[in-house]
C-alpha atoms as a PDB file:
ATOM      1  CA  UNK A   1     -32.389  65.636  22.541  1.00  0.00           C
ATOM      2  CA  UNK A   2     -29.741  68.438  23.620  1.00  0.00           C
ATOM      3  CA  UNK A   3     -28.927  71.390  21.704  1.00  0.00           C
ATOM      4  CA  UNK A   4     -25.697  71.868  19.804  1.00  0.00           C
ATOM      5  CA  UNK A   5     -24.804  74.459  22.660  1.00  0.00           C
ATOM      6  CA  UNK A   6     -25.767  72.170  25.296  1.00  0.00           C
ATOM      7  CA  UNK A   7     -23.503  69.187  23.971  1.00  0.00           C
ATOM      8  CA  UNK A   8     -20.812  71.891  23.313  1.00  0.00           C
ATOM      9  CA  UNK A   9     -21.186  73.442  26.391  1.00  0.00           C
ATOM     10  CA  UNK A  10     -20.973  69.949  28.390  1.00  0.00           C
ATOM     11  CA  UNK A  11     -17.673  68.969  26.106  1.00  0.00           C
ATOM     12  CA  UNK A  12     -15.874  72.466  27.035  1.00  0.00           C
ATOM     13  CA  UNK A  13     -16.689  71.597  30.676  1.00  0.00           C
ATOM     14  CA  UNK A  14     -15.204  67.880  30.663  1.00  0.00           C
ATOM     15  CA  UNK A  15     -12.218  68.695  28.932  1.00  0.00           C
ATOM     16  CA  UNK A  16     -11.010  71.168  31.694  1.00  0.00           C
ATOM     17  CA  UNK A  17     -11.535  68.149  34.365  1.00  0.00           C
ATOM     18  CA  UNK A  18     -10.557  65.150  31.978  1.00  0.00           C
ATOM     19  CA  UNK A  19      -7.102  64.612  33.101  1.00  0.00           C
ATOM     20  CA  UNK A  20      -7.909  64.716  36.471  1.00  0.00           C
ATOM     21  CA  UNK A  21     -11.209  62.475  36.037  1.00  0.00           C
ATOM     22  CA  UNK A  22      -8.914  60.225  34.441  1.00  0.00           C
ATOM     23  CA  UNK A  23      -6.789  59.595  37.451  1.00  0.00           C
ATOM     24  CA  UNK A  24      -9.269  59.164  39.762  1.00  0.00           C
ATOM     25  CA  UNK A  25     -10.891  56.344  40.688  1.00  0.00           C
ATOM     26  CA  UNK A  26     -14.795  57.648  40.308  1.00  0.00           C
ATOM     27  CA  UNK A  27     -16.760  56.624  37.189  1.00  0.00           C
ATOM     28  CA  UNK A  28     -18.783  59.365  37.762  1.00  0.00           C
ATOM     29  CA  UNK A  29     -17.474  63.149  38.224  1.00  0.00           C
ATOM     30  CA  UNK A  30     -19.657  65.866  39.018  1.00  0.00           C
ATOM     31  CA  UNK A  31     -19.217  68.750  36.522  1.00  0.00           C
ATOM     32  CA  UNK A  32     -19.448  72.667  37.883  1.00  0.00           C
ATOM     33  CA  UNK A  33     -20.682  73.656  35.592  1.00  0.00           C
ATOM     34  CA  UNK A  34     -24.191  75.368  34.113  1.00  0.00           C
ATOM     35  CA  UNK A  35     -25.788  73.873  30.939  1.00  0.00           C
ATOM     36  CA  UNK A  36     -27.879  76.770  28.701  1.00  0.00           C
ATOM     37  CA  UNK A  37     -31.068  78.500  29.904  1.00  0.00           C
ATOM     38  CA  UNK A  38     -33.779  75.763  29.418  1.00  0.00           C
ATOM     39  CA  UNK A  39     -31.877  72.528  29.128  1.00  0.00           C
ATOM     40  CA  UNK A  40     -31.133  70.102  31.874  1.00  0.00           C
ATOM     41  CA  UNK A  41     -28.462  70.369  34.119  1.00  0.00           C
ATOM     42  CA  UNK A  42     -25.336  68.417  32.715  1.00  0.00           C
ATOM     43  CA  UNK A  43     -25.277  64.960  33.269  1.00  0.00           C
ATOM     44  CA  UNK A  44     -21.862  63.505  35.911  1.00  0.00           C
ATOM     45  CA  UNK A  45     -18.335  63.208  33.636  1.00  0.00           C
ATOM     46  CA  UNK A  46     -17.669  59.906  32.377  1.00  0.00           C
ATOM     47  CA  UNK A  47     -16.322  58.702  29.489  1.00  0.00           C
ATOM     48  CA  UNK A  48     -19.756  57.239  27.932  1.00  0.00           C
ATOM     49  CA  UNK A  49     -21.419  60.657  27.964  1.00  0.00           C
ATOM     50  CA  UNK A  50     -18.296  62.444  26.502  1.00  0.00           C
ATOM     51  CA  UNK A  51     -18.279  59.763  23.540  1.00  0.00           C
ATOM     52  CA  UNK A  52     -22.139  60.339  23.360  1.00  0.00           C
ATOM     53  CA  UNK A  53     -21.984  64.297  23.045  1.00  0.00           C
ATOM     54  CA  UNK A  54     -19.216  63.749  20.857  1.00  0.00           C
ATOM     55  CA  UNK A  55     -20.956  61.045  18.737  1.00  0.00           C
ATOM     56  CA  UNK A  56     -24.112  63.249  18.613  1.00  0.00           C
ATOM     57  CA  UNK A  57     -22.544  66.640  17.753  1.00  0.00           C
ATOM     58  CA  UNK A  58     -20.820  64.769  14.874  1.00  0.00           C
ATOM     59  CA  UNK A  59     -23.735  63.943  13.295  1.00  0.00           C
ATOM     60  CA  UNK A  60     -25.181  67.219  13.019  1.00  0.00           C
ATOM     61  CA  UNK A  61     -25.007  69.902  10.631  1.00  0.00           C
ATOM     62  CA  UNK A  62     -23.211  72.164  12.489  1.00  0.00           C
ATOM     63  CA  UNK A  63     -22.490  76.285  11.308  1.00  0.00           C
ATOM     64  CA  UNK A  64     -18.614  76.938  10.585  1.00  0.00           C
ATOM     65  CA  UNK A  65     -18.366  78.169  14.105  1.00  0.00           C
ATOM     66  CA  UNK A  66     -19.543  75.541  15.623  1.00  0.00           C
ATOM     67  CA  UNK A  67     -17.247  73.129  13.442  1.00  0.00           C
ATOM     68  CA  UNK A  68     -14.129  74.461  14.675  1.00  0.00           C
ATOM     69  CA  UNK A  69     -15.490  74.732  18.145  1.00  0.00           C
ATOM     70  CA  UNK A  70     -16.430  70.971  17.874  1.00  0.00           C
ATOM     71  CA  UNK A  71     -12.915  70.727  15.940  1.00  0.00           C
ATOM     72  CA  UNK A  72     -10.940  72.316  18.893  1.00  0.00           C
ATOM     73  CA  UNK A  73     -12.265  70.073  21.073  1.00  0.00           C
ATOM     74  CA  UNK A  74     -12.529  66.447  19.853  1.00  0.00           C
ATOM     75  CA  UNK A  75      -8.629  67.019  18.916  1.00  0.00           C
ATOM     76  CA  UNK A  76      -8.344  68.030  22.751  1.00  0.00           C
ATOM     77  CA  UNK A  77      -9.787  64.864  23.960  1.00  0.00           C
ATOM     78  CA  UNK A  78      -7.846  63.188  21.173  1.00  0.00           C
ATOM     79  CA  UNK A  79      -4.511  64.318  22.726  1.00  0.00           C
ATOM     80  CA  UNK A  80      -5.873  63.523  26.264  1.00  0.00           C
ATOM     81  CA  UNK A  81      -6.723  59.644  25.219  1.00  0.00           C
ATOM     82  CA  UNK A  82      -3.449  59.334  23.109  1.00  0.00           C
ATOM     83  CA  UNK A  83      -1.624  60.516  26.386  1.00  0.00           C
ATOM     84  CA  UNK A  84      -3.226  58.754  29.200  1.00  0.00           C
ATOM     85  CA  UNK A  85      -4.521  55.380  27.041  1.00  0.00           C
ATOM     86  CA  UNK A  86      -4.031  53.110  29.572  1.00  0.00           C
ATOM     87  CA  UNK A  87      -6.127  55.269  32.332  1.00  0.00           C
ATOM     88  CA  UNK A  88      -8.991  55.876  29.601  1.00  0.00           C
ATOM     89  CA  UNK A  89      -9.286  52.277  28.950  1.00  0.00           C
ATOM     90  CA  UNK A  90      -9.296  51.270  32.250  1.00  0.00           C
ATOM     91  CA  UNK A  91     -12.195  53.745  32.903  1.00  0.00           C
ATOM     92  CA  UNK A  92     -13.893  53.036  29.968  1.00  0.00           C
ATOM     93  CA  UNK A  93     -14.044  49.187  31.462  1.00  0.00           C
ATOM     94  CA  UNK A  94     -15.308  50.127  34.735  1.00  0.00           C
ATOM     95  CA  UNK A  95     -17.856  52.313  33.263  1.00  0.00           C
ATOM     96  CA  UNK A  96     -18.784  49.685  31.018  1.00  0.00           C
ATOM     97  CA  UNK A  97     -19.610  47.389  33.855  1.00  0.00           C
ATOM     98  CA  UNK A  98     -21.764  50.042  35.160  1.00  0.00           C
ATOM     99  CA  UNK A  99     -23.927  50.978  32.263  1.00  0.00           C
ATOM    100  CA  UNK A 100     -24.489  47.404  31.500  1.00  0.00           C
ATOM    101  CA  UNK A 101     -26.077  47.082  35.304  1.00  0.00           C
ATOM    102  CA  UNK A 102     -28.279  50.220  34.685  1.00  0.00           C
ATOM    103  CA  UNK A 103     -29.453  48.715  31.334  1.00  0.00           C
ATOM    104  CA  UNK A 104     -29.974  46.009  32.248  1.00  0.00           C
ATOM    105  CA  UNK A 105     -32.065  46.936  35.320  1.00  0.00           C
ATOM    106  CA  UNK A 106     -34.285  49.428  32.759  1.00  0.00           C
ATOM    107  CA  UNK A 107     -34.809  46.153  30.664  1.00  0.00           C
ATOM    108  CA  UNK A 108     -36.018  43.910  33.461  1.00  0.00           C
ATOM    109  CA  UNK A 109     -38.554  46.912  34.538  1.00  0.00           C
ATOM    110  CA  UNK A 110     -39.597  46.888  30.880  1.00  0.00           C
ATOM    111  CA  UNK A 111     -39.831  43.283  30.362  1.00  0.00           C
ATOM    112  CA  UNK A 112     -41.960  43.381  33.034  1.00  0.00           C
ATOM    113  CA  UNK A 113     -44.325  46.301  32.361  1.00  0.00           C
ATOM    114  CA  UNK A 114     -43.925  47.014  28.552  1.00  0.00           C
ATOM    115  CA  UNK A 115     -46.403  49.424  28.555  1.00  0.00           C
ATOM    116  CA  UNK A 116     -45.239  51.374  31.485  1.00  0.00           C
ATOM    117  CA  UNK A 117     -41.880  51.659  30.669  1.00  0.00           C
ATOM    118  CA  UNK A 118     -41.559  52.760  27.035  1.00  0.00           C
ATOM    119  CA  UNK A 119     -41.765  56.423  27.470  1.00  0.00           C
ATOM    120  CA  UNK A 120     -37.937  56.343  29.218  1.00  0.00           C
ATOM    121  CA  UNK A 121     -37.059  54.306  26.287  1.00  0.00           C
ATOM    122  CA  UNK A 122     -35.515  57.134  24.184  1.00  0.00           C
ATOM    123  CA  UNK A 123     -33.616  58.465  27.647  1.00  0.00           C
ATOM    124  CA  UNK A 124     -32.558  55.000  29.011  1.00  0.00           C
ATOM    125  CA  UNK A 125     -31.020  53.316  25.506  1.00  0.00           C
ATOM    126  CA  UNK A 126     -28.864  56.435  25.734  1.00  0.00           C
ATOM    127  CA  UNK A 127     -26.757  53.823  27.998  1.00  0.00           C
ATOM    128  CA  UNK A 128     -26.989  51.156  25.171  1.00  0.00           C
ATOM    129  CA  UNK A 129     -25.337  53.597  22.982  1.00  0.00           C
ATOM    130  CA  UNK A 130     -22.681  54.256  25.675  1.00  0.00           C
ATOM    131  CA  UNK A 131     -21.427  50.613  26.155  1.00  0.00           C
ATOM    132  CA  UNK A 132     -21.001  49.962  22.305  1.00  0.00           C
ATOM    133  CA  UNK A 133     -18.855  53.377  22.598  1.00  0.00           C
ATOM    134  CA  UNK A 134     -17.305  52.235  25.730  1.00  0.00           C
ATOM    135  CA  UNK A 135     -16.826  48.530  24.713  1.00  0.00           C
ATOM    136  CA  UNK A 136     -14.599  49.756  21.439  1.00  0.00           C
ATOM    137  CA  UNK A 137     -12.087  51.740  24.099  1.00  0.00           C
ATOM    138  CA  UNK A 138     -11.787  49.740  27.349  1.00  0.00           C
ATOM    139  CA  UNK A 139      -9.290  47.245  28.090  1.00  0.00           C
ATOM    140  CA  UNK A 140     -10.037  44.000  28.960  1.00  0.00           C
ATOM    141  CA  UNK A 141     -13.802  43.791  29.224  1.00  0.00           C
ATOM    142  CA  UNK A 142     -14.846  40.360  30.889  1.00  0.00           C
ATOM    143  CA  UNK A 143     -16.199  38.071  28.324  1.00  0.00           C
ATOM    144  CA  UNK A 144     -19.277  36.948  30.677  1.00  0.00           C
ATOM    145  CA  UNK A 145     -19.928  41.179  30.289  1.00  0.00           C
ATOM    146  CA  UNK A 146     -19.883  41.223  26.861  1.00  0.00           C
ATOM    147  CA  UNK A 147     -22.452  37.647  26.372  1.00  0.00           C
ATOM    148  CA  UNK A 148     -24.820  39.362  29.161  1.00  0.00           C
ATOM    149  CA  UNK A 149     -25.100  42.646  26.722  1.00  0.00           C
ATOM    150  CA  UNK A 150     -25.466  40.037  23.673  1.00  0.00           C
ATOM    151  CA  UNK A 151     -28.242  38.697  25.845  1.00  0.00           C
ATOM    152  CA  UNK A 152     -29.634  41.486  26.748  1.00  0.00           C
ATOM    153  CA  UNK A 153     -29.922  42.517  22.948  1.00  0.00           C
ATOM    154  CA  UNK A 154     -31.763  39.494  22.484  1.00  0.00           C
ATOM    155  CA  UNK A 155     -34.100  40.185  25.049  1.00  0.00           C
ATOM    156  CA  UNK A 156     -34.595  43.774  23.727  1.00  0.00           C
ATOM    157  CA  UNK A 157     -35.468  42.301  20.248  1.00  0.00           C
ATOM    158  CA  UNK A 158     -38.082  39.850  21.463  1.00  0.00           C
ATOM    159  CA  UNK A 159     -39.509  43.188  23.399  1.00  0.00           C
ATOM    160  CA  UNK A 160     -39.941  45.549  20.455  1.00  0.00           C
ATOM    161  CA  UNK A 161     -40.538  45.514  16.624  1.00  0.00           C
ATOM    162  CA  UNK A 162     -38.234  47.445  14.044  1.00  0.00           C
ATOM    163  CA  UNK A 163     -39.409  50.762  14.140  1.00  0.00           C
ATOM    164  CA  UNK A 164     -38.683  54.620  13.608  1.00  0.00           C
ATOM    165  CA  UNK A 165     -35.712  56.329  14.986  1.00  0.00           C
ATOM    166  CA  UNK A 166     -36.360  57.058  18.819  1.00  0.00           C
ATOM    167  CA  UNK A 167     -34.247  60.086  18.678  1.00  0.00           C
ATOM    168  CA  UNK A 168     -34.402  63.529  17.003  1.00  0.00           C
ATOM    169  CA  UNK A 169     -34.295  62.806  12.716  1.00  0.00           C
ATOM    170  CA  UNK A 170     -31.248  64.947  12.585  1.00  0.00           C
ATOM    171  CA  UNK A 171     -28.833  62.622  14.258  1.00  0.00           C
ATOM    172  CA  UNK A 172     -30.105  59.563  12.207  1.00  0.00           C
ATOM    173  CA  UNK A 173     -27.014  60.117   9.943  1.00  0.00           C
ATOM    174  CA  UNK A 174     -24.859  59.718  12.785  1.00  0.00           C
ATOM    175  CA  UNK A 175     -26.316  56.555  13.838  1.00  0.00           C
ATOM    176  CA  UNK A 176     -26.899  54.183  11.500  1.00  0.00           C
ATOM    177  CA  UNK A 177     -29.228  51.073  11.853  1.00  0.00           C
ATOM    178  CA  UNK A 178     -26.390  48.406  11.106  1.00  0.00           C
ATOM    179  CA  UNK A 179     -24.150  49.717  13.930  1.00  0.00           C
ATOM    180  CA  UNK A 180     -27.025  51.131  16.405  1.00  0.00           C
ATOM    181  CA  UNK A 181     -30.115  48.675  15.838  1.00  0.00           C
ATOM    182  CA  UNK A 182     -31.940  49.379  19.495  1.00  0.00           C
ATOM    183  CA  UNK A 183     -32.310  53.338  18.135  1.00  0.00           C
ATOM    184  CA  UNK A 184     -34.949  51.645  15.683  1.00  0.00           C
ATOM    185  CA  UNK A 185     -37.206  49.999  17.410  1.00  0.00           C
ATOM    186  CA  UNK A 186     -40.878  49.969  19.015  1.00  0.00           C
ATOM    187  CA  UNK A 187     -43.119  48.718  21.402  1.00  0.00           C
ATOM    188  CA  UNK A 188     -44.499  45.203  20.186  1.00  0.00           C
ATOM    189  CA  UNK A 189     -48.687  45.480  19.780  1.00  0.00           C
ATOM    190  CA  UNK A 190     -50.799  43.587  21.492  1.00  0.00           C
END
């Protein structure tokens, strides 16, 4: 998982570009910017990997600098949703529709070859994450979207068994079983 610095780092970055990304009419908005020595590059700006960095830097313990780092800018993006609402949940709609393609392409490649497939599983449910963030802030999300995610949940859960969090053990807090279910699962035996 990314670094405190590196989801930091990526937040300072989108919030110089977020009023601008909000106009446009890309989902996906390449960032200039470098993440820290030894990480990946940033991922594109959208709004499901700003909710995502957000969501993951909130659930760690995080040193009084950091805090009012973190602080300074989740009350940025704050102001920048408040003010452009409409824009952000029109975004957050087409994104959705996107994500939900991509996940549910990774779950027809896993359905298909279990076996193969499992060691993207703690990269690629990243985007499962994303939609329920996404789903809670666009506007008008086509029903028939929203029953092909519940559908693809279902498939998910006849693919894997309850299981141990799939992502580092410090941002279990911040991600609760109830409200994030597909974060605890594994591969089905044989």
């Amino acid at each position: 998982m990314p670094s405190v610095e590196y989801d930091s780092g990526y937040l300072d970055a989108a919030v110089e570009l977020l009023e601008d990304y909000l106009l446009s009419k890309e989902i996906y908005w390449k960032l200039n910017a470098s993440s820290p020595p030894g990480e990946p590059g940033f991922p594109t700006l959208t709004l499901g990997a700003l909710m995502l960095a957000e969501a993951r830097l909130q659930a760690r313990q995080l040193t009084p600098i950091q805090d009012q780092r973190f602080s300074h800018l989740r009350e940025e993006i704050d102001r920048i949703r408040t003010k452009w609402r409409t824009a952000w949940g029109n975004k957050a709609k087409e994104e959705f529709r996107s994500r939900l393609d991509l996940w549910g392409n990774y779950l027809e490649d896993f359905r298909k070859d279990p076996e193969g497939n499992i060691d993207r599983y703690g990269y690629e449910v990243s985007r499962r994450v994303m939609l329920e963030f996404l789903g809670k802030e666009a506007l008008d999300v086509p029903p028939v979207q929203r029953e092909l995610l519940r559908g693809l949940d279902r498939i998910l859960e006849g693919l894997m068994v309850p299981g141990k969090f799939v992502w580092d053990e410090e941002l279990v807090g911040g991600f609760p079983a109830d409200n994030f279910p597909y974060l605890y699962l594994s591969i089905r035996a044989k």
